[in-house]
Protein backbone atom coordinates (compact mmCIF):
# COMPACT_ATOMS: atom_id res chain seq x y z
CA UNK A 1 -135.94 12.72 -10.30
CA UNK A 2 -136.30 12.65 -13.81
CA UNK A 3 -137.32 9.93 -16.03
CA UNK A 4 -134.07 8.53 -17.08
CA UNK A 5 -132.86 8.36 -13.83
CA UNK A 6 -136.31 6.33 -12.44
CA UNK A 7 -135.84 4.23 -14.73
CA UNK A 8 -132.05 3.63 -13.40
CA UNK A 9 -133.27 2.99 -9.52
CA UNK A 10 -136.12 0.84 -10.52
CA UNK A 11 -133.20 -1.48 -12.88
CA UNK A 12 -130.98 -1.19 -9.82
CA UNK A 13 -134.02 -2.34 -7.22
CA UNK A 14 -135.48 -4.69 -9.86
CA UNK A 15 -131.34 -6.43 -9.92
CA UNK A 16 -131.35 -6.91 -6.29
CA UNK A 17 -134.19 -8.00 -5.46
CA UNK A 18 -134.11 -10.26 -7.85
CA UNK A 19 -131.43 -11.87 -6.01
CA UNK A 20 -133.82 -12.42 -3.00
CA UNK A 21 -132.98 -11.22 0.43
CA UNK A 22 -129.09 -11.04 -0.04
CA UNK A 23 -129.44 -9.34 -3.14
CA UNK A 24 -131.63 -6.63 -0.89
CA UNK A 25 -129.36 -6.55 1.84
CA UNK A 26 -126.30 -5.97 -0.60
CA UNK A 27 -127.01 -2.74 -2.01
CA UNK A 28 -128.10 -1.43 1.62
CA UNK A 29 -124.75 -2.41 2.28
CA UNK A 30 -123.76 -0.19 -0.32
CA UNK A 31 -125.64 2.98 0.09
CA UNK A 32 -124.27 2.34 3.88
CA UNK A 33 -120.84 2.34 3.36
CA UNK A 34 -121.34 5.47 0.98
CA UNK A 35 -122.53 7.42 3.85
CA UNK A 36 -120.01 6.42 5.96
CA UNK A 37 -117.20 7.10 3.02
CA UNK A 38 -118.71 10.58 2.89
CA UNK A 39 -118.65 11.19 7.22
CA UNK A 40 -122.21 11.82 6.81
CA UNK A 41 -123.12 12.07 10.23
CA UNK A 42 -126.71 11.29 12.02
CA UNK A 43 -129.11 8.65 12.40
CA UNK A 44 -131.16 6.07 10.16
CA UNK A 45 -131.82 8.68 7.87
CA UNK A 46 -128.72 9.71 7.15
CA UNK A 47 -127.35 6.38 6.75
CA UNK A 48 -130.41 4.91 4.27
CA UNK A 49 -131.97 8.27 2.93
CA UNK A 50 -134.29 8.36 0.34
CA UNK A 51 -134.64 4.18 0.94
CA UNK A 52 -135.79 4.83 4.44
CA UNK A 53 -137.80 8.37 3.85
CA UNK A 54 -139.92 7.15 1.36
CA UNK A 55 -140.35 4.09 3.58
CA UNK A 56 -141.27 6.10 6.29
CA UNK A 57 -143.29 8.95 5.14
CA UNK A 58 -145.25 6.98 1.99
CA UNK A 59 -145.96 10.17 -0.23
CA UNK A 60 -147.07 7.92 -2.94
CA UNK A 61 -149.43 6.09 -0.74
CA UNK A 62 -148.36 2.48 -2.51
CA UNK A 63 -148.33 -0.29 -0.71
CA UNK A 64 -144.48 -1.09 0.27
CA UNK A 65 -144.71 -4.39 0.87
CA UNK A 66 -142.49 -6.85 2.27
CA UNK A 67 -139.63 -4.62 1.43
CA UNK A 68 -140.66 -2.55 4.44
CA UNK A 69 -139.99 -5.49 6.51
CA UNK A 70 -136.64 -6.07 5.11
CA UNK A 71 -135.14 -3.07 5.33
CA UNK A 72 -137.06 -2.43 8.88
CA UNK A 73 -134.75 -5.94 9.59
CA UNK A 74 -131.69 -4.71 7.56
CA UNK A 75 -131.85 -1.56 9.94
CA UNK A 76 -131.78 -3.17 13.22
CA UNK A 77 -129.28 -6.01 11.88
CA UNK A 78 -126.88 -3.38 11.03
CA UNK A 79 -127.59 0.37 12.43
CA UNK A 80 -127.72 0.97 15.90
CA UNK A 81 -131.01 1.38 16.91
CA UNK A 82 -132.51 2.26 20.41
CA UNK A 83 -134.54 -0.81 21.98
CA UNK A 84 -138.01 0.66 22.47
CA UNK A 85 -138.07 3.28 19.65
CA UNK A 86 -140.77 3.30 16.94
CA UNK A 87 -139.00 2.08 13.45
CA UNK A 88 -141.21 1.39 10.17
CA UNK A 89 -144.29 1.00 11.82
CA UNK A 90 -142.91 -1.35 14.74
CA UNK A 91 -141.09 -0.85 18.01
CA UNK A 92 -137.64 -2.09 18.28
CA UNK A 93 -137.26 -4.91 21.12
CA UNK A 94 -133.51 -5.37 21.35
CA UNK A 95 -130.60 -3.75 20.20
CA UNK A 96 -128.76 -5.27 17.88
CA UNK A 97 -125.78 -3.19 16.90
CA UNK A 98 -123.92 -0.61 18.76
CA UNK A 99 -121.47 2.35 18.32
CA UNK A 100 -118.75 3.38 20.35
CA UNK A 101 -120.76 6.69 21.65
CA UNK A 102 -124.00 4.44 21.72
CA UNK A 103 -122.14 2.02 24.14
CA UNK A 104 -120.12 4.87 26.38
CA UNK A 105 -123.42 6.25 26.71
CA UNK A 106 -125.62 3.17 28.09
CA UNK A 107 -122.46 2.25 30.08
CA UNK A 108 -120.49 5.20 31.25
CA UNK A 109 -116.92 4.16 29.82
CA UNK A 110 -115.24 6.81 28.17
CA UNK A 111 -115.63 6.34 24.49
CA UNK A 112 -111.76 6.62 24.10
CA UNK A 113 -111.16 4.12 26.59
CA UNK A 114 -113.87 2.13 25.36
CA UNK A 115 -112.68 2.17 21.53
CA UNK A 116 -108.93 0.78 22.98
CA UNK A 117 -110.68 -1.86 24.93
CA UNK A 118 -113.47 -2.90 21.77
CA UNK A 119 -110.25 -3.19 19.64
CA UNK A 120 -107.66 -4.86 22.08
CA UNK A 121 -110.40 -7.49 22.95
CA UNK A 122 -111.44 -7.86 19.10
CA UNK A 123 -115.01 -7.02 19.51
CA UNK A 124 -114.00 -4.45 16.70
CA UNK A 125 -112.11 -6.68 14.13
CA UNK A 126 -109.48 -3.56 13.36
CA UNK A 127 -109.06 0.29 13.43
CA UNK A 128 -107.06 2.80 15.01
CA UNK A 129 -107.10 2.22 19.18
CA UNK A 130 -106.77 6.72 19.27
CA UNK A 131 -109.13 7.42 16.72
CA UNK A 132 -113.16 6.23 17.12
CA UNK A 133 -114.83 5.78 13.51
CA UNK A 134 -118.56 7.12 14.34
CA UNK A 135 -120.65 5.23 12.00
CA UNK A 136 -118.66 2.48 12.83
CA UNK A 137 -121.33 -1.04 14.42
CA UNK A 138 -120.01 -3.92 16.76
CA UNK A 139 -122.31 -6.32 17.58
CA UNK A 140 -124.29 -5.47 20.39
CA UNK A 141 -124.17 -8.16 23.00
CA UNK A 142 -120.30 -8.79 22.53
CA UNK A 143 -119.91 -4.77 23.72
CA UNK A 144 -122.38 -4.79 26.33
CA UNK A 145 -120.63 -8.25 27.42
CA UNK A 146 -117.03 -6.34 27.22
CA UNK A 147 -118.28 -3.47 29.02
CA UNK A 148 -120.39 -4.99 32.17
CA UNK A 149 -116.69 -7.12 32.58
CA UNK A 150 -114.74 -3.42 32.50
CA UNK A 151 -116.94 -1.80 35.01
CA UNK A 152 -117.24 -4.97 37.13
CA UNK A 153 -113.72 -5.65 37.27
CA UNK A 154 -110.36 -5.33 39.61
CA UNK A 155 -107.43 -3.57 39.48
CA UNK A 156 -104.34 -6.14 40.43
CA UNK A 157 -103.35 -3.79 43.27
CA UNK A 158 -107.06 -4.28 44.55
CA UNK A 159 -106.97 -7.91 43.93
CA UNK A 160 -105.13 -8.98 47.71
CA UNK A 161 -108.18 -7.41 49.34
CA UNK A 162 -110.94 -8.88 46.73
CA UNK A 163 -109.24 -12.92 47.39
CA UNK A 164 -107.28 -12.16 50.75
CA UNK A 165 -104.00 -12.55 49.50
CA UNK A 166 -100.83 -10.43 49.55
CA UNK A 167 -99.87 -8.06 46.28
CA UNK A 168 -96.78 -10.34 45.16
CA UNK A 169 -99.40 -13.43 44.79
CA UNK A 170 -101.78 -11.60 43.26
CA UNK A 171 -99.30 -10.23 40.78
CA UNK A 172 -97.27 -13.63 40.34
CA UNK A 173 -100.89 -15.20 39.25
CA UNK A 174 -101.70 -12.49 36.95
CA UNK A 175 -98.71 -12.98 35.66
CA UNK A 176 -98.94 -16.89 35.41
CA UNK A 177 -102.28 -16.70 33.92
CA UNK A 178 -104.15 -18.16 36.98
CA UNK A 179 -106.12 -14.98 36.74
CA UNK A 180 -106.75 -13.66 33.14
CA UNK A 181 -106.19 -9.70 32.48
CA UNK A 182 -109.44 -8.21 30.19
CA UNK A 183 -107.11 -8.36 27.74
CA UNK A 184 -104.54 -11.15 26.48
CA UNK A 185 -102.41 -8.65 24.47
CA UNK A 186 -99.12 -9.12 26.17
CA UNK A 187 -97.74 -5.52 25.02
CA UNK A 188 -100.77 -4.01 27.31
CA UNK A 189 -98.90 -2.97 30.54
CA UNK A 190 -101.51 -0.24 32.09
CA UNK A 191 -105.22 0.94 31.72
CA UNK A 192 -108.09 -1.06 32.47
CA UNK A 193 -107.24 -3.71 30.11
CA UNK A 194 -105.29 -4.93 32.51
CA UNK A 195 -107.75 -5.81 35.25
CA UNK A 196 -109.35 -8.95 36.08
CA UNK A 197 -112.96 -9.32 35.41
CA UNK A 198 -115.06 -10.15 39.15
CA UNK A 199 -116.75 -12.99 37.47
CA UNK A 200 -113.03 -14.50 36.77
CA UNK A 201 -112.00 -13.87 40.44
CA UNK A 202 -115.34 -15.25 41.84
CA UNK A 203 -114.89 -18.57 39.33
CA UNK A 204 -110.84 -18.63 40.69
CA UNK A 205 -112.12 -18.94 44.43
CA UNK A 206 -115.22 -21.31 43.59
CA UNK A 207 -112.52 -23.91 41.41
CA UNK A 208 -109.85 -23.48 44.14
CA UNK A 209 -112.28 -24.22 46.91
CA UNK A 210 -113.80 -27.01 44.80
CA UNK A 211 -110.09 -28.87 44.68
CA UNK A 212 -110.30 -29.62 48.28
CA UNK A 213 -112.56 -31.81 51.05
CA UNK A 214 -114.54 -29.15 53.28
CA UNK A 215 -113.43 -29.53 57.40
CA UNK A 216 -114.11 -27.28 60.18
CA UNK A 217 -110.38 -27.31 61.18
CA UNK A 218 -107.43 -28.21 58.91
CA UNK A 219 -105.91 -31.90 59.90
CA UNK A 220 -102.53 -31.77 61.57
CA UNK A 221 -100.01 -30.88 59.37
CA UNK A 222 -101.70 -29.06 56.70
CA UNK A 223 -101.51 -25.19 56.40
CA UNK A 224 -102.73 -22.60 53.53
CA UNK A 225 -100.92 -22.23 50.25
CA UNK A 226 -99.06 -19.15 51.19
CA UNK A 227 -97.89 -20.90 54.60
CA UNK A 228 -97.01 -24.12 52.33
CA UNK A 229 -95.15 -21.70 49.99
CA UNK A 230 -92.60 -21.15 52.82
CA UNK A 231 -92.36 -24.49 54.15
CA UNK A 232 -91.52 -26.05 50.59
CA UNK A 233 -90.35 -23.17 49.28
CA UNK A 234 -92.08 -23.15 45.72
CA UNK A 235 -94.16 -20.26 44.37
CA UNK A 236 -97.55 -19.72 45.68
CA UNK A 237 -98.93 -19.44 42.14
CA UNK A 238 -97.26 -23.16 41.67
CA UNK A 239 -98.68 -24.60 44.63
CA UNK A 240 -101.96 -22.80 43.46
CA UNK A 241 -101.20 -24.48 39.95
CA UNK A 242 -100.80 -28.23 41.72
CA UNK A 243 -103.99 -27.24 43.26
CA UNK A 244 -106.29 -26.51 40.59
CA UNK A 245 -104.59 -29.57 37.96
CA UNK A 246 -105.57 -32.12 40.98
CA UNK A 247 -102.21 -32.85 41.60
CA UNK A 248 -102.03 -33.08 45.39
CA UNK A 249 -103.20 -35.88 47.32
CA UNK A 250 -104.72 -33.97 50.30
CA UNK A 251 -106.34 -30.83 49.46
CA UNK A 252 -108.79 -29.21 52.21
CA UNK A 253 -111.35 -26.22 52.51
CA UNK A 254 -111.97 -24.20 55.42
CA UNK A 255 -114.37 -21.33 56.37
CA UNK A 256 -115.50 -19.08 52.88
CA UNK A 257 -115.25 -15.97 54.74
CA UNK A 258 -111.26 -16.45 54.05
CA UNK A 259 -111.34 -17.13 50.34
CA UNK A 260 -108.16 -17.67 49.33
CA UNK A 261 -106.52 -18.59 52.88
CA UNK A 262 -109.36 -21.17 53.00
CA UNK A 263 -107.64 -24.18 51.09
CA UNK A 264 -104.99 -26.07 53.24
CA UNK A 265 -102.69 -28.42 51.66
CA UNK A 266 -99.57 -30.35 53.08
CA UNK A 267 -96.60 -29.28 52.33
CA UNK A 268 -94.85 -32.77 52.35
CA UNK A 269 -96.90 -33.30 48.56
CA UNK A 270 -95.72 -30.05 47.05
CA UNK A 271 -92.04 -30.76 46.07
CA UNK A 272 -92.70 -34.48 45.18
CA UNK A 273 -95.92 -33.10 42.49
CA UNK A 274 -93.68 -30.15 41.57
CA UNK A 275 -90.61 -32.50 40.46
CA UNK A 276 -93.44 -34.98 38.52
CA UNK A 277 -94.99 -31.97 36.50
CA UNK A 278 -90.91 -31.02 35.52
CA UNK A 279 -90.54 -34.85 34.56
CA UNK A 280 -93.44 -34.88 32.18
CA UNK A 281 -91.41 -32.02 30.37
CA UNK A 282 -88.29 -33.94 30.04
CA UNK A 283 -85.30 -35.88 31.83
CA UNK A 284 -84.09 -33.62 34.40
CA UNK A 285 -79.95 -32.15 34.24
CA UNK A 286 -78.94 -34.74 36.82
CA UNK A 287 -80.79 -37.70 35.23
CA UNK A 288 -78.83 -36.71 31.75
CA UNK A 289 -75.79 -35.98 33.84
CA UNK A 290 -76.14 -39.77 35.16
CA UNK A 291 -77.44 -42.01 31.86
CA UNK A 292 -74.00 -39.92 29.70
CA UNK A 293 -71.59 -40.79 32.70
CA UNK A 294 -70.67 -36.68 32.64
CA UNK A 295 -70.46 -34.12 35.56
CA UNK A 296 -73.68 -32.12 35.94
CA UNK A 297 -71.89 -28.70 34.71
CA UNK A 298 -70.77 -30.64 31.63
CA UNK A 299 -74.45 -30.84 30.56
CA UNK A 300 -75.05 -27.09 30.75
CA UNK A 301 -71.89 -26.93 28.49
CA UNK A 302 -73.51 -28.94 25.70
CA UNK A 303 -76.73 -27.17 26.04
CA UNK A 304 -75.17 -23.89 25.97
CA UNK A 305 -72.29 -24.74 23.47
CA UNK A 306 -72.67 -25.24 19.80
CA UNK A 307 -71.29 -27.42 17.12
CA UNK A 308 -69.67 -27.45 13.95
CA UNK A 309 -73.57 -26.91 12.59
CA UNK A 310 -74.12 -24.24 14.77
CA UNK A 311 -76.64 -26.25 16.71
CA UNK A 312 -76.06 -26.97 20.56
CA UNK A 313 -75.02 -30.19 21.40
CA UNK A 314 -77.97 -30.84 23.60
CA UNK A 315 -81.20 -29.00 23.05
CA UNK A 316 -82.61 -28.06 26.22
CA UNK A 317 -86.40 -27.55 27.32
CA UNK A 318 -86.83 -24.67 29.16
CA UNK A 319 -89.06 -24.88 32.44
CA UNK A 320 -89.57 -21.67 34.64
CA UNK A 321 -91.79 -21.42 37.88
CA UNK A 322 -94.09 -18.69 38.76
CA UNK A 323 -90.90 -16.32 40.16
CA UNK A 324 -89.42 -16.98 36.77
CA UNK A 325 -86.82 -19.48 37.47
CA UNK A 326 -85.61 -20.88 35.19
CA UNK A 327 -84.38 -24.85 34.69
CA UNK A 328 -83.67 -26.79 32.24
CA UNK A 329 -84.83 -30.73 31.28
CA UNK A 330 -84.49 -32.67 28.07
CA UNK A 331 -86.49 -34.65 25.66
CA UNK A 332 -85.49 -38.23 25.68
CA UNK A 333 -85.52 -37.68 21.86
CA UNK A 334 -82.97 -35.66 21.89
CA UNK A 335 -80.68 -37.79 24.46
CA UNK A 336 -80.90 -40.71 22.49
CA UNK A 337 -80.01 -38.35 19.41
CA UNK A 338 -76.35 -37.07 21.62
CA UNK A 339 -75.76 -40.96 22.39
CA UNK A 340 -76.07 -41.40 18.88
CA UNK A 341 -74.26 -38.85 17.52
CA UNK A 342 -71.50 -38.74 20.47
CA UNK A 343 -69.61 -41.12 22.71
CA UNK A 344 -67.40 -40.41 26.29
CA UNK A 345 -63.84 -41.70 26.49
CA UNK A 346 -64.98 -43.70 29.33
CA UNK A 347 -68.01 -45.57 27.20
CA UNK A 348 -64.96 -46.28 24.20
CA UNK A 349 -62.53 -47.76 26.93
CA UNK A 350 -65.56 -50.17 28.58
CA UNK A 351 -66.37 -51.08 24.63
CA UNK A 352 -62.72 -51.86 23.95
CA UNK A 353 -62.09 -53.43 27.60
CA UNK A 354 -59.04 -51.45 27.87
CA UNK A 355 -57.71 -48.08 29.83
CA UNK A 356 -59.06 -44.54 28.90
CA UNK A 357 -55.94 -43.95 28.80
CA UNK A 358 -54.72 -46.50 25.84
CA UNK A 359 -57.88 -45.27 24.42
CA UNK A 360 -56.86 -41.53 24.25
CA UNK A 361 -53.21 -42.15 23.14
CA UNK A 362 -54.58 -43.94 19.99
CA UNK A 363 -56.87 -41.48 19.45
CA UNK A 364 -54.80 -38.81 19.53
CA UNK A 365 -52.31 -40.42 17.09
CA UNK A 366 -54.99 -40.86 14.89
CA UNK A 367 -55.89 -37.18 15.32
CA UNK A 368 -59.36 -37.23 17.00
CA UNK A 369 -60.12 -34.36 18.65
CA UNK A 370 -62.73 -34.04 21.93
CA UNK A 371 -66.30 -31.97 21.12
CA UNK A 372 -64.86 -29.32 23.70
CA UNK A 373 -61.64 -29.01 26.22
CA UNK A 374 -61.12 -31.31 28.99
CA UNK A 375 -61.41 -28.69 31.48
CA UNK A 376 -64.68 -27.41 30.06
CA UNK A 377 -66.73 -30.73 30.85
CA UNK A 378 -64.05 -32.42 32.88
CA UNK A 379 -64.05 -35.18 30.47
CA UNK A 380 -63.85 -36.34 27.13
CA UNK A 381 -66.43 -36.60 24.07
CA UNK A 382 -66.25 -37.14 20.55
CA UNK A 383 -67.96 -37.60 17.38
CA UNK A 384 -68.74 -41.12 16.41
CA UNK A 385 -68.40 -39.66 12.88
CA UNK A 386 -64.43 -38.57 13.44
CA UNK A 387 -64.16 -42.53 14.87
């Protein structure tokens, strides 16, 4: 190096670490991300050079320092670094930072697979899922973490024999979210992404089994979920649901040995706490149907139908069970907002304490029209506004 440009590094090292250890670890930061810029490829070395040579070899037999420490702590921070191996005069305990080969290798996951799965999970913040960026770090114990979950895990098709289930439970909990996929990403259909982790299935069957009171034989009357699924008819996943939220009065466990066929409830509970989680939602069809004085079809007309605003009449909450049903209850918001906004024939006549019929022949004189036809909710509503 010449003269002029010694005196430049020892301005540049004299500026940072100035600026204490941030300062220090700022410009390692930057001779970093130069190598990476420039694809260098290889270790510690290739990453740090001259930093880390003269570090390591001490031609000018000076005394380094605490800066040796620093950058022996920068390195392991930030570089991934094999636990045992000899690094500024010190052996490396624990890994700190890995790389997608790095990982593959201490885990056997295809580094292709294992970049998608880093990435979908977000132990990689972003970056192309079909192209791995070498020099790229991920904090060790979040990859190792990711990785034991991947290779301990279960295909959905494998899950009836892992809880002793059939396949369409299995899937319809999946599904539901009873049993979380590796990955939450929606848009992730295949791959092992979408397996269930062991640890989640083994946690499933302890808080299942936990629900209920442990008997040698179930009491009369009360049969597993997938037998009470029959009876009831509601979706084993829903029963499974009612289950785990402590929603059933009588819950009971069995032998372990039959996991998921070891919790008996009775069926008699299922449709009752099925009908109160739906109420808790909203004011079910019929209830609405009921409190306007309207036909129960008429209230899928004004939920369906819009007004002059474009809005429906009567915003509905949608509710669907674990086979994807779907029903429909409403806030009691937004019936008190249709009572106020809207009034039947019928309510107008009781008001008046006259015939719907006097009632409608004035109205139409006065040329008030209905919401929507007669024959479309078999009766007549109109706008307080048009009154």
């Amino acid at each position: 190096m010449t003269t002029q440009q010694l005196n430049e590094a020892e301005a540049a090292g004299f500026e940072a670490a100035s600026r204490g250890l941030d300062g220090i670890y700022s410009i390692l930061e930057e001779i970093v991300q130069d190598a990476t810029k420039e694809n260098r490829f290889g270790g510690v070395r290739t990453a740090l050079g001259e930093i880390y040579i003269s570090l390591r070899s001490n031609i000018s037999n000076r005394d380094a320092g605490p800066l040796k420490d620093v950058v022996r702590d920068f390195i392991i921070e930030h570089l991934p670094v094999q636990p045992g191996s000899e690094l500024l005069d010190g052996k490396v305990a624990d890994r700190k930072r890995h790389t997608v080969a790095s990982l593959s290798k201490v885990s056997g996951i295809h580094q292709m697979t294992l970049n998608r799965a880093l990435l979908q999970a977000g132990v990689i913040a972003e970056g192309d899922p079909e192209q791995i960026e070498t020099r790229r770090t991920f904090d060790a114990v979040e990859g190792e973490a990711l990785a034991h979950r991947i290779n301990n895990s279960t295909p959905t098709k494998s899950i009836p024999d892992y809880l002793n289930c059939n396949r369409t439970q299995a899937q319809m909990m999946v599904r539901t979210g009873i049993l979380k996929k590796l990955s939450n990403d929606p848009s992730i259909k295949s791959g092992v992404m979408t397996n269930v982790a062991n640890d989640d299935l083994d946690d499933f069957l302890v808080r299942f089994r936990a629900a209920g009171k442990p008997v040698q034989e179930p009491s009369a009357g009360m049969v597993n979920t997938i037998e009470a699924s029959e009876i009831a008819r509601v979706p084993v996943a829903d029963i499974v649901r009612l289950v785990l939220d402590g929603r059933l009065a009588t819950v009971e466990t069995g032998c372990e040995e039959l996991r998921f066929r070891s919790v008996f409830v009775c069926p008699e509970e299922i449709r009752p706490a099925t009908q109160e989680v739906i109420s808790e939602r909203g004011i079910s069809a019929k209830e609405v149907a009921a409190q306007l004085g309207l036909q129960l079809l008429a209230i899928d007309h004004l939920r369906t139908k819009t007004d002059l605003d474009g809005q429906p009449f009567l915003k509905g909450i949608k509710v669907a069970n674990a086979r994807g049903t779907i029903r429909y209850c409403y806030a009691k918001e937004d019936v008190d907002k249709f009572c106020s906004k809207y009034v039947t024939l019928q309510e107008l006549a009781d008001n008046a304490g006259t015939s719907t019929k006097s009632v409608s022949v004035k109205l139409r004189k006065l040329g008030v029209q209905p919401i929507l036809g007669r024959y479309i909710l078999r009766a007549k509503v109109f706008r307080r506004a048009d009154l």
